[in-house]
N, C-alpha and C. Protein backbone atom coordinates (compact mmCIF):
# COMPACT_ATOMS: atom_id res chain seq x y z
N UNK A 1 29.71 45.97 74.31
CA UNK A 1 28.38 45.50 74.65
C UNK A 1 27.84 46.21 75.87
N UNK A 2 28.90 46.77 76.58
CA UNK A 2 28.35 47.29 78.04
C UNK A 2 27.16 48.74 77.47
N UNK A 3 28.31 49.45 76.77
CA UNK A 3 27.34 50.62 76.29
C UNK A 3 26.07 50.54 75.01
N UNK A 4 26.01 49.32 74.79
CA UNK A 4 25.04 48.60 73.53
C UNK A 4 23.60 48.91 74.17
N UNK A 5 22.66 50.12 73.75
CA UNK A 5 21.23 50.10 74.31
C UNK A 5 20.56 48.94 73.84
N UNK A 6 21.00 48.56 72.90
CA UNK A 6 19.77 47.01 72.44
C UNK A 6 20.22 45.72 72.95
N UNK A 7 21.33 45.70 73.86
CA UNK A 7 22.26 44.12 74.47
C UNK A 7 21.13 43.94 75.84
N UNK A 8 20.73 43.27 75.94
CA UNK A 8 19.70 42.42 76.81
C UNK A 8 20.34 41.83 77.43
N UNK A 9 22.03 41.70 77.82
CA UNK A 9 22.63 40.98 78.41
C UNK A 9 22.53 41.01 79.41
N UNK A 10 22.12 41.10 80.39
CA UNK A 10 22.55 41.42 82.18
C UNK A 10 23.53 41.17 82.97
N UNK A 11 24.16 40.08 82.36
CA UNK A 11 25.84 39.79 82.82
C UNK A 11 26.51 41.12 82.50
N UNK A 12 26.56 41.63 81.56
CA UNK A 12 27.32 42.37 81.20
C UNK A 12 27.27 43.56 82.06
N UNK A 13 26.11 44.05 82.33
CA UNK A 13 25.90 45.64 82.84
C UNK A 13 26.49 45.38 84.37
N UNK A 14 26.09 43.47 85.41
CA UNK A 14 26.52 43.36 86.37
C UNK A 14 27.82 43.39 86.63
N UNK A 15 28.92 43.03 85.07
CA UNK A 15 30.18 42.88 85.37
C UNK A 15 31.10 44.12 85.48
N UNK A 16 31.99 43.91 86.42
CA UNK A 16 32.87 45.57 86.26
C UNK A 16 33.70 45.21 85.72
N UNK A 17 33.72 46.29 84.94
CA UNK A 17 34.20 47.22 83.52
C UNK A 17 35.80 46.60 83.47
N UNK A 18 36.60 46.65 84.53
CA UNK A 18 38.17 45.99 84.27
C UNK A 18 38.24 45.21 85.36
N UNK A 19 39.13 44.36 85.33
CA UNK A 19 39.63 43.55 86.35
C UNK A 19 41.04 43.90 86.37
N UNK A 20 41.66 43.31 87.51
CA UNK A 20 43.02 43.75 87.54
C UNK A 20 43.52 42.67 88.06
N UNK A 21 45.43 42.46 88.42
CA UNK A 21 45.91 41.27 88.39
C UNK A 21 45.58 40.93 90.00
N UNK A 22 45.48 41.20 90.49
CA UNK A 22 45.09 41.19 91.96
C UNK A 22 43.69 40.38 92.39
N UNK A 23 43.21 40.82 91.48
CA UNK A 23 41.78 39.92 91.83
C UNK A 23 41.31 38.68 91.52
N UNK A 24 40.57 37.59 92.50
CA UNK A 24 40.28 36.64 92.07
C UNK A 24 39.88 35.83 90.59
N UNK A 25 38.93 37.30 90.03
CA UNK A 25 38.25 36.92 88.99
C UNK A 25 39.11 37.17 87.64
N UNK A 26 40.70 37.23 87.75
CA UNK A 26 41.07 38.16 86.57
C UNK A 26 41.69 36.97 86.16
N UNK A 27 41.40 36.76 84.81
CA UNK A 27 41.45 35.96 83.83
C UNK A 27 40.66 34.86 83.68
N UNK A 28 39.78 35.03 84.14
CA UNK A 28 38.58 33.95 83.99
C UNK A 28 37.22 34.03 83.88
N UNK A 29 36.87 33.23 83.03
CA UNK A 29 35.36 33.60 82.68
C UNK A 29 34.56 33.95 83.94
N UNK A 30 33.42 34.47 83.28
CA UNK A 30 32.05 34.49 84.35
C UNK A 30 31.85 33.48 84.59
N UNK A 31 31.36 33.68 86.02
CA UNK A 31 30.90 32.52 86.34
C UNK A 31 29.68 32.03 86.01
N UNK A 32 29.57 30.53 85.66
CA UNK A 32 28.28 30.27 85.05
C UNK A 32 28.15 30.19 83.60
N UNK A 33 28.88 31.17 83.02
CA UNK A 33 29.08 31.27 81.74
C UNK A 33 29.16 29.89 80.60
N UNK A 34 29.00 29.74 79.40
CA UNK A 34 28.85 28.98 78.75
C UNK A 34 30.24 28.57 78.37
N UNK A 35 31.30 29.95 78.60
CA UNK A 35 32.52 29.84 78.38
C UNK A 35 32.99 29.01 79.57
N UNK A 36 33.01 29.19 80.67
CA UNK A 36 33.17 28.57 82.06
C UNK A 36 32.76 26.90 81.49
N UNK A 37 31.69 26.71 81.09
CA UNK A 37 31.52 25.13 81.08
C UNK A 37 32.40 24.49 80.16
N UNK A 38 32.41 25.00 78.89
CA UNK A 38 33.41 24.57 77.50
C UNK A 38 34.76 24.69 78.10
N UNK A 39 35.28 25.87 79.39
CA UNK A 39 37.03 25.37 79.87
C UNK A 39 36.27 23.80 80.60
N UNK A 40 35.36 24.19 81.36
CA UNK A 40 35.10 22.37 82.59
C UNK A 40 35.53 21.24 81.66
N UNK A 41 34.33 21.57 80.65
CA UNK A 41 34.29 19.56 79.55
C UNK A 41 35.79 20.01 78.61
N UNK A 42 36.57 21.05 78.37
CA UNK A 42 37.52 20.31 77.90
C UNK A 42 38.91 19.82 79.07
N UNK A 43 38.58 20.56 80.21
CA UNK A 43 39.92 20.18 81.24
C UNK A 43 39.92 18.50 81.72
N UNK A 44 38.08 18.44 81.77
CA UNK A 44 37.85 16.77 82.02
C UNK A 44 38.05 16.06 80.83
N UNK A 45 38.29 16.32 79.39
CA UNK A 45 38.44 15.76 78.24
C UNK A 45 39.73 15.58 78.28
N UNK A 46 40.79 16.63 78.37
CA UNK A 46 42.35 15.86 78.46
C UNK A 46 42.18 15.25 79.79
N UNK A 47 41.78 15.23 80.62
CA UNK A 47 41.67 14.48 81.99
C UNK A 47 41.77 12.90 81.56
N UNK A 48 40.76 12.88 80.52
CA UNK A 48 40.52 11.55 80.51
C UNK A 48 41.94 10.65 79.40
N UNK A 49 41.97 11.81 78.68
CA UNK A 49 43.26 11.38 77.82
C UNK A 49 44.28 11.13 78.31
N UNK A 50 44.83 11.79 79.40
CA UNK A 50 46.34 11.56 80.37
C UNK A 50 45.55 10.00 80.57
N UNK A 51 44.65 10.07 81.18
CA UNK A 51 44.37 8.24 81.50
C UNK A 51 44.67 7.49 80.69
N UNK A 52 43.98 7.66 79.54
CA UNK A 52 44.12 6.68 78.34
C UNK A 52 45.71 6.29 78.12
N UNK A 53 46.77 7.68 78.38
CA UNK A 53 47.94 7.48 77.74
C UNK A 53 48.63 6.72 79.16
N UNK A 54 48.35 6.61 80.31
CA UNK A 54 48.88 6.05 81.07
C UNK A 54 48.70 4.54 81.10
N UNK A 55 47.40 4.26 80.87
CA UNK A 55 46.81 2.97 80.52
C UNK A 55 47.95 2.17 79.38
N UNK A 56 47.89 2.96 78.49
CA UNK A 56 48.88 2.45 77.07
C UNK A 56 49.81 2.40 77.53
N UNK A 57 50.50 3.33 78.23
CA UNK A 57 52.05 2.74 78.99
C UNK A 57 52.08 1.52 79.70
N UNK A 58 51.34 1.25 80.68
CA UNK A 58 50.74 0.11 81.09
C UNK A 58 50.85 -0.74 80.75
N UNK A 59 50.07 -1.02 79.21
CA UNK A 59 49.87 -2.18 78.44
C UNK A 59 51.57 -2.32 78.10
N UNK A 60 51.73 -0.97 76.92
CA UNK A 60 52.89 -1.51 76.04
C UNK A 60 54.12 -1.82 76.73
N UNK A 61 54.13 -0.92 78.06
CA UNK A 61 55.82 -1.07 78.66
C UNK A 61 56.07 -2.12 79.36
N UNK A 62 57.18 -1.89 79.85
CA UNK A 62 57.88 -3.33 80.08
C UNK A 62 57.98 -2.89 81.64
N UNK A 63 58.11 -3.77 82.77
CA UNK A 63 58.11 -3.31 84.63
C UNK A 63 60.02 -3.32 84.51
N UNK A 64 60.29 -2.35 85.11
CA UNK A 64 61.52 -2.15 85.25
C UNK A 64 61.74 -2.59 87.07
N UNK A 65 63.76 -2.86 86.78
CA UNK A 65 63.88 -3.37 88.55
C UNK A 65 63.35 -2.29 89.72
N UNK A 66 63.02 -1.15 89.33
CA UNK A 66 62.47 -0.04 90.52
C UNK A 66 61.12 -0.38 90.50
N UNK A 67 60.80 -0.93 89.64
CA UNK A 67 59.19 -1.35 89.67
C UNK A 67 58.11 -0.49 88.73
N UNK A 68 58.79 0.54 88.43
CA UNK A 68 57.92 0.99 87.25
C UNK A 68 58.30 0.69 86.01
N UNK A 69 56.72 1.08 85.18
CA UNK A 69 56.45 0.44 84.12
C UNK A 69 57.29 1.75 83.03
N UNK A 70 58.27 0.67 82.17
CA UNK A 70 58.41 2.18 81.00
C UNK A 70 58.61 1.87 79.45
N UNK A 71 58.68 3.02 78.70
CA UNK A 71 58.84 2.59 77.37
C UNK A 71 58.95 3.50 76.82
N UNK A 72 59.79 3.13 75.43
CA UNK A 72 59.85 3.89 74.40
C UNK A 72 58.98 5.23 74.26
N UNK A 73 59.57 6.47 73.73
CA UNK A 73 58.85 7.12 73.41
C UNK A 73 58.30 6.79 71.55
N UNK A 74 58.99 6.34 70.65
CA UNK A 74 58.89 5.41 69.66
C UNK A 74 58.09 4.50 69.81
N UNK A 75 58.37 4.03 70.53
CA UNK A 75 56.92 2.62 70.63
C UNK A 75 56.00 3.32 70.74
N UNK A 76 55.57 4.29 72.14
CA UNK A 76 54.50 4.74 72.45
C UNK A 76 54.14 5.31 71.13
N UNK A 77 54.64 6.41 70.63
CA UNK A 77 54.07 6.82 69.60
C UNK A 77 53.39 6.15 68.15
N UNK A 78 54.13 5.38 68.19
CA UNK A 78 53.27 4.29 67.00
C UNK A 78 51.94 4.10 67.35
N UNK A 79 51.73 3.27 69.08
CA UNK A 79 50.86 2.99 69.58
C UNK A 79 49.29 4.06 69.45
N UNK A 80 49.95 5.35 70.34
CA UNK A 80 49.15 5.74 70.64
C UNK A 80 48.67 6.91 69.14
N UNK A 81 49.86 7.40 68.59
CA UNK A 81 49.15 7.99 66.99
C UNK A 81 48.21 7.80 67.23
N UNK A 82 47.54 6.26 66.94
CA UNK A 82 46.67 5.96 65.87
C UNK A 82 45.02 6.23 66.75
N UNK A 83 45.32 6.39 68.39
CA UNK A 83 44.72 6.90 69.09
C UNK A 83 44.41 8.37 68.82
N UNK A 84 45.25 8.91 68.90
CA UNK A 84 44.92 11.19 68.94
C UNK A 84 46.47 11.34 68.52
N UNK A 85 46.42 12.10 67.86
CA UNK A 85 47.50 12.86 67.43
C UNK A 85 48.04 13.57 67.98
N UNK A 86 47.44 13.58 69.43
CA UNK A 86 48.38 15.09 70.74
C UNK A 86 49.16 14.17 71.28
N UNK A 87 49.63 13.36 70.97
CA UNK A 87 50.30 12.77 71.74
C UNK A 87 51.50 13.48 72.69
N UNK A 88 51.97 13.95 71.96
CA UNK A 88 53.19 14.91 73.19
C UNK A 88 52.72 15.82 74.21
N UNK A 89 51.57 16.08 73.53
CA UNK A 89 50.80 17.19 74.66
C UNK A 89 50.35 16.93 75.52
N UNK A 90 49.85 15.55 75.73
CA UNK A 90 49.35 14.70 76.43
C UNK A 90 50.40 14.07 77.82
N UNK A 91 51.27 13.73 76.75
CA UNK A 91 52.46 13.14 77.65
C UNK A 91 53.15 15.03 78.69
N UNK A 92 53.28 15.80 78.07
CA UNK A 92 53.61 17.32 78.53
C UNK A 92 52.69 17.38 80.09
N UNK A 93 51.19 17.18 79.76
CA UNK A 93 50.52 17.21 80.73
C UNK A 93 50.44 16.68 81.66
N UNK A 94 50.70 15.09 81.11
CA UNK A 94 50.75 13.57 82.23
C UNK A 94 52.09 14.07 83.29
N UNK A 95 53.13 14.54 82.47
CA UNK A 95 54.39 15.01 83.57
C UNK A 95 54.04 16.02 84.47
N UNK A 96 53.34 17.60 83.78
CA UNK A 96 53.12 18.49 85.09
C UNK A 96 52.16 17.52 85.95
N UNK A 97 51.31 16.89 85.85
CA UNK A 97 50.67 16.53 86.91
C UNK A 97 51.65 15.40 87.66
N UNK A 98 52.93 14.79 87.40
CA UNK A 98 53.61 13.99 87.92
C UNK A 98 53.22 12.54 87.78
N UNK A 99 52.45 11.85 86.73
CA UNK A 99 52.25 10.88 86.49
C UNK A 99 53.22 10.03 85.74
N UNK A 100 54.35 11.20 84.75
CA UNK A 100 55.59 10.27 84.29
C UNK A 100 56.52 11.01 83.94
N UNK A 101 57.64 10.58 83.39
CA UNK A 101 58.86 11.44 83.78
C UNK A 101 59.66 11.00 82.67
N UNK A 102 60.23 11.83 81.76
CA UNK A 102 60.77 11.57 80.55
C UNK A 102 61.91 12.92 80.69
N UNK A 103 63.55 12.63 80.14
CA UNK A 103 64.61 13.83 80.26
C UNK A 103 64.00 14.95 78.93
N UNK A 104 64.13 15.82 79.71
CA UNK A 104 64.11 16.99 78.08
C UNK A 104 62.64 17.84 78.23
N UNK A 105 62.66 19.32 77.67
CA UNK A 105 61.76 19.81 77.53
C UNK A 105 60.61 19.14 76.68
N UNK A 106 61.01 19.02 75.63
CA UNK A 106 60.06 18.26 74.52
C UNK A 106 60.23 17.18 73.73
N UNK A 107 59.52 16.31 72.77
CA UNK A 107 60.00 15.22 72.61
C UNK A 107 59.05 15.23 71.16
N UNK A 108 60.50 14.57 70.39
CA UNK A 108 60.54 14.94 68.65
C UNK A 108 60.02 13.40 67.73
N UNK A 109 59.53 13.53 67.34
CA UNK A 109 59.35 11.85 66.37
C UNK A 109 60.68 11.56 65.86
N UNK A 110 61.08 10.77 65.35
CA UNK A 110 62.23 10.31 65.22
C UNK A 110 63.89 10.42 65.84
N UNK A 111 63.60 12.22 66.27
CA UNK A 111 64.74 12.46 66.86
C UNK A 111 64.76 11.74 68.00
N UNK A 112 63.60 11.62 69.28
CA UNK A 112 63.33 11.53 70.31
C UNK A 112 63.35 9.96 70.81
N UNK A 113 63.11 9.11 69.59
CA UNK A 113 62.45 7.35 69.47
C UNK A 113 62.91 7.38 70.96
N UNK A 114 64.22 6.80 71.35
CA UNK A 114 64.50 5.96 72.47
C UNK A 114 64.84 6.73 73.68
N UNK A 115 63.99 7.79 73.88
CA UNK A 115 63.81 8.57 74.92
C UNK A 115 62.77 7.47 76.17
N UNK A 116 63.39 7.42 76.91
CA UNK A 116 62.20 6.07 77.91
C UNK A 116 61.54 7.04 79.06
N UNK A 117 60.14 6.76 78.78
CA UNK A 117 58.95 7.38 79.30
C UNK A 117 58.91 6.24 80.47
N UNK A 118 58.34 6.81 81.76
CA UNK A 118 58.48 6.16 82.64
C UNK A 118 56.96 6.32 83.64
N UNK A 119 56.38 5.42 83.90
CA UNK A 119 54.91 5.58 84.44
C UNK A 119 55.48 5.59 86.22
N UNK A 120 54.55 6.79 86.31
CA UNK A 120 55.36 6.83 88.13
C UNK A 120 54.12 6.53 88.73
């Protein structure tokens, strides 16, 4: 598009040509960009989902003697299925951000049932 005589773009002609690993801007949209907003509303969209799935722990689990709330990864999953189907991805995310803490890289439907998810 840069060398396109009929692209009317002006982002394009302003942007330089490569980025490299060093620089702020490398791997990420323009700024402003339409692409830039669609990463915003979906990072605040699982945002809101880690909530939802913490909420459901909440409800369904049981308060343990340390004081947090935990449960089944089996239970949860029944539960929350019927909510979104990311469920593991969700829970994947809820842990990097440190909201709960379950043993194991990943976590399997049936293999996984009585794996206990733990709301921190």
């Amino acid at each position: 598009q840069r060398k396109n005589p009929f692209s009317s773009d002006d982002r394009l002609a302003s942007k330089p040509a490569h980025t490299h690993r060093g620089d702020p801007t490398y791997g990420r949209p323009p700024e402003g960009s339409r692409t830039e907003q669609r990463g915003k509303d979906a990072h605040s969209h699982v945002g809101k989902e880690v909530e939802e799935l913490c909420s459901i722990i909440r409800r369904t689990g049981e308060v343990g003697e340390d004081g947090h709330v935990s449960v089944t990864f089996g239970r949860l999953f029944e539960t929350y299925v019927t909510i979104s189907n990311k469920v593991v991805g969700i829970l994947l995310r809820a842990r990097k951000h440190g909201l709960v803490h379950f043993e194991g890289e990943m976590l399997w439907q049936g293999k996984d049932d009585d794996v206990v998810i733990t709301l921190l």
